[in-house]
C-alpha atoms as a PDB file:
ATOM      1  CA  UNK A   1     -19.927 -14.236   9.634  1.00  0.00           C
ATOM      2  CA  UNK A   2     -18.866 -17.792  10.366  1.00  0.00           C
ATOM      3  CA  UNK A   3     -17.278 -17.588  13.907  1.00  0.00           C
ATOM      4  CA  UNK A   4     -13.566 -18.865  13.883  1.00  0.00           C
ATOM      5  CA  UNK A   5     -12.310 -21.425  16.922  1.00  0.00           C
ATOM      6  CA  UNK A   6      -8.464 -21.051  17.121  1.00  0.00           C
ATOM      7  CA  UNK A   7      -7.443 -24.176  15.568  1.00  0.00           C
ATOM      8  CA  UNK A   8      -9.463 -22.820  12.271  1.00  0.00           C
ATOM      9  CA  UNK A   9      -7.659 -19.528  12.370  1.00  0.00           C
ATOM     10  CA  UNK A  10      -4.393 -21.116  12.571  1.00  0.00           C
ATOM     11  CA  UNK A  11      -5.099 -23.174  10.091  1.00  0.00           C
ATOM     12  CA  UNK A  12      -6.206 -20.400   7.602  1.00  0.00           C
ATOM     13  CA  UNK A  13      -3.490 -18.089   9.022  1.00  0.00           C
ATOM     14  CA  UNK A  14      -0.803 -21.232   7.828  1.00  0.00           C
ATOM     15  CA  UNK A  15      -2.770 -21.702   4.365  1.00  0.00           C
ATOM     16  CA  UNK A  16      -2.780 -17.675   3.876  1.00  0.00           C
ATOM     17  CA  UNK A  17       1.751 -18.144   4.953  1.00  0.00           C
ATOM     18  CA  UNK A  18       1.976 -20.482   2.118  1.00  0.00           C
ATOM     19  CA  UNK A  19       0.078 -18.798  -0.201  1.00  0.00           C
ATOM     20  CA  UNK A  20       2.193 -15.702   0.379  1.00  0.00           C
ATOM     21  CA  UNK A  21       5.528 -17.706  -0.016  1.00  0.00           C
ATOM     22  CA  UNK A  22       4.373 -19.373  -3.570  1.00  0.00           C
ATOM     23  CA  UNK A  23       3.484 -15.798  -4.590  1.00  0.00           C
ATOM     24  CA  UNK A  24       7.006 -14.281  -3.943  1.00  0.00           C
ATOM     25  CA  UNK A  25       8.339 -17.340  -5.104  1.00  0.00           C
ATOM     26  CA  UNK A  26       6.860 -16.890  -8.390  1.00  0.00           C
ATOM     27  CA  UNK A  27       7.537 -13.505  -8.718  1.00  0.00           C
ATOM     28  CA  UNK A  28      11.749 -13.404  -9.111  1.00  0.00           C
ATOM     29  CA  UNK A  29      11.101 -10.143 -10.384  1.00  0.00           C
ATOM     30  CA  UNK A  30      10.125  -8.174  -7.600  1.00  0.00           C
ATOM     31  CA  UNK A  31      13.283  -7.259  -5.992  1.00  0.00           C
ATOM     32  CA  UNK A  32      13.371  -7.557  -1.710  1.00  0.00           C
ATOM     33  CA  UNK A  33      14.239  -3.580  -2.129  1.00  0.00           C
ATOM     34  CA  UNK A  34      11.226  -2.672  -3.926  1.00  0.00           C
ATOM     35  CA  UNK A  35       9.369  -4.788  -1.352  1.00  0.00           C
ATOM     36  CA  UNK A  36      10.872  -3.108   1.468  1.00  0.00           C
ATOM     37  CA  UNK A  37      10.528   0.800  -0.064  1.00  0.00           C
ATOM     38  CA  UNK A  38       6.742  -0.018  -1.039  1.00  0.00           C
ATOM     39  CA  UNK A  39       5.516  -2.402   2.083  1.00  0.00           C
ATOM     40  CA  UNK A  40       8.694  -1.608   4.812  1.00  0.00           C
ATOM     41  CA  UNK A  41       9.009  -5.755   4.588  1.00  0.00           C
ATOM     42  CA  UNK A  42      10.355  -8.414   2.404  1.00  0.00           C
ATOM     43  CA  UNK A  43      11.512 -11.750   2.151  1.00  0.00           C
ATOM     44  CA  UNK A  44      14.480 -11.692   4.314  1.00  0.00           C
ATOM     45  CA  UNK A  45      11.825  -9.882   6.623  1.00  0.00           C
ATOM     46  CA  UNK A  46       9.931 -12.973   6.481  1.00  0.00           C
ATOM     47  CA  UNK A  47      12.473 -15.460   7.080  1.00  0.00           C
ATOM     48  CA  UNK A  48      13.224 -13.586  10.324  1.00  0.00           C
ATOM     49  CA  UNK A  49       9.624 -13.434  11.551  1.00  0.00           C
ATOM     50  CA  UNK A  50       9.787 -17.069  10.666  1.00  0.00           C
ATOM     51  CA  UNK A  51      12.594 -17.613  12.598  1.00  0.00           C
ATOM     52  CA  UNK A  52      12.139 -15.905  15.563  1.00  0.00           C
ATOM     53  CA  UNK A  53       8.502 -17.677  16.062  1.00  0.00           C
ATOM     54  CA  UNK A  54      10.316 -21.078  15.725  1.00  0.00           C
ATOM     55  CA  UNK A  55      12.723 -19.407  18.458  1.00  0.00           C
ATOM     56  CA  UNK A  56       9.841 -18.755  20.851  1.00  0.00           C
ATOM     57  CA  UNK A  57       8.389 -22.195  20.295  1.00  0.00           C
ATOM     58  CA  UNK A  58      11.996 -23.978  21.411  1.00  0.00           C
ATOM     59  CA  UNK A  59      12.997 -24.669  18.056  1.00  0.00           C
ATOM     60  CA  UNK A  60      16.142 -23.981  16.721  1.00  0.00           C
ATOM     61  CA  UNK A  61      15.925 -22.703  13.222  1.00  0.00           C
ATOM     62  CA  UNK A  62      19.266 -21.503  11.380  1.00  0.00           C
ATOM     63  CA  UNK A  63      19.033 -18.343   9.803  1.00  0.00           C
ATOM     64  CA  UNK A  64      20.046 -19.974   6.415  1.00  0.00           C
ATOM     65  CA  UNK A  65      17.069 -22.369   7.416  1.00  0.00           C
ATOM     66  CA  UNK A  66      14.286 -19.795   7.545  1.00  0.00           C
ATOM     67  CA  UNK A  67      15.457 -17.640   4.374  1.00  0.00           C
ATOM     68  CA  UNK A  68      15.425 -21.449   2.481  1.00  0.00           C
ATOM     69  CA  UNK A  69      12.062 -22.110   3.691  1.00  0.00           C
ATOM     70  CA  UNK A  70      10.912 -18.555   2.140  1.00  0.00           C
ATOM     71  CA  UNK A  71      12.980 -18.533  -0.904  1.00  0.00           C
ATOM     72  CA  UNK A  72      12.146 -22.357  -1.659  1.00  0.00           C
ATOM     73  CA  UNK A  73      15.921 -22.659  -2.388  1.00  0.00           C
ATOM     74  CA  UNK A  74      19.101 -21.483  -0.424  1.00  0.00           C
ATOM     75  CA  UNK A  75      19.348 -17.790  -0.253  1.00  0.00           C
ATOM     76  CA  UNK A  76      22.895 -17.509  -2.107  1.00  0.00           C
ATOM     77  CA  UNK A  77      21.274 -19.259  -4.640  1.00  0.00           C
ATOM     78  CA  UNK A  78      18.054 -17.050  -4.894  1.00  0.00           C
ATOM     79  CA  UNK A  79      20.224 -14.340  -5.032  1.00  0.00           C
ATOM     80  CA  UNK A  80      22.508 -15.517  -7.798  1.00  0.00           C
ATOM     81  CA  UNK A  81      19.276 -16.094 -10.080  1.00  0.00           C
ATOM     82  CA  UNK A  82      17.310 -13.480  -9.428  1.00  0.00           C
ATOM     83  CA  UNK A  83      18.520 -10.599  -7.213  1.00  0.00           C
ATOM     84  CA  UNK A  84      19.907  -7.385  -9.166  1.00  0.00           C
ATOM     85  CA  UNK A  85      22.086  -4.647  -8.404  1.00  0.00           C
ATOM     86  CA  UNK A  86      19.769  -1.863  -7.097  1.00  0.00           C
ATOM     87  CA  UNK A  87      19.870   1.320  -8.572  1.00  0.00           C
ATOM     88  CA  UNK A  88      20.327   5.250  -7.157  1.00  0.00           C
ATOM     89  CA  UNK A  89      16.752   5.711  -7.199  1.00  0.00           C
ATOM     90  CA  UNK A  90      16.125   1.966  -4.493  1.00  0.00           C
ATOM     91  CA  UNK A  91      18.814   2.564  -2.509  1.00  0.00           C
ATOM     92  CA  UNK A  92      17.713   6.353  -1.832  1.00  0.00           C
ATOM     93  CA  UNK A  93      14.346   4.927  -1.254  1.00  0.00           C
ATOM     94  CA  UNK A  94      15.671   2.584   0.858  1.00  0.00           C
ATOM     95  CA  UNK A  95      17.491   5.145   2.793  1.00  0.00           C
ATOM     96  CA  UNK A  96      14.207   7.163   3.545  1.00  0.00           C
ATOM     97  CA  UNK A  97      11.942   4.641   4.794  1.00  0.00           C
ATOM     98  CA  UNK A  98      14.080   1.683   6.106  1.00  0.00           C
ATOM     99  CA  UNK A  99      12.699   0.700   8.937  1.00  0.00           C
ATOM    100  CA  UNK A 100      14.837   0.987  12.918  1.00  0.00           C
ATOM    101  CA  UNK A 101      15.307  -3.095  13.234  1.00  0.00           C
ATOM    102  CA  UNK A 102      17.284  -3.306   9.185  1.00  0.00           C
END
């Protein structure tokens, strides 16, 4: 196995980010709920994580910021387009395995 220097696994680390955002991005139809009752994380999970990072670097990154950079468009408009009402069965889900910090 090739042995990684930091800069590399950064690198790959930011290339594997990206990849992950174009994925969600394409796929509208997997609802943040589903995400969150199958993984315990979703977009709005990632936009915080994204955030707070930026926060311990001295940046100052809105909260609207973050969510646009992992939507790919503002949030209120994500939502309008694709988010759905969840149903009995999500938000029951949701109920049993959200996690402490949502």
């Amino acid at each position: 196995m090739t042995k990684l220097g930091d800069p590399q696994k950064t690198e790959l680390e930011a290339a594997a980010f990206r990849r992950l955002l174009q994925h969600l991005r394409e796929r509208t139809d997997v609802q943040n709920i589903d995400l969150m009752n199958l993984a315990g994380f979703c977009r709005n999970c990632l936009s915080n994580w994204y955030r707070e990072a930026a926060m311990d670097s001295g940046l100052d990154v809105s909260k609207e910021q973050s969510r646009e950079i992992v939507y790919g468009m503002p949030y209120e408009e994500w939502k309008r387009l694709h988010q759905n009402e969840a149903n009995g069965d999500q938000k029951a889900a949701f109920e049993r395995n959200k996690p402490v910090d949502h």
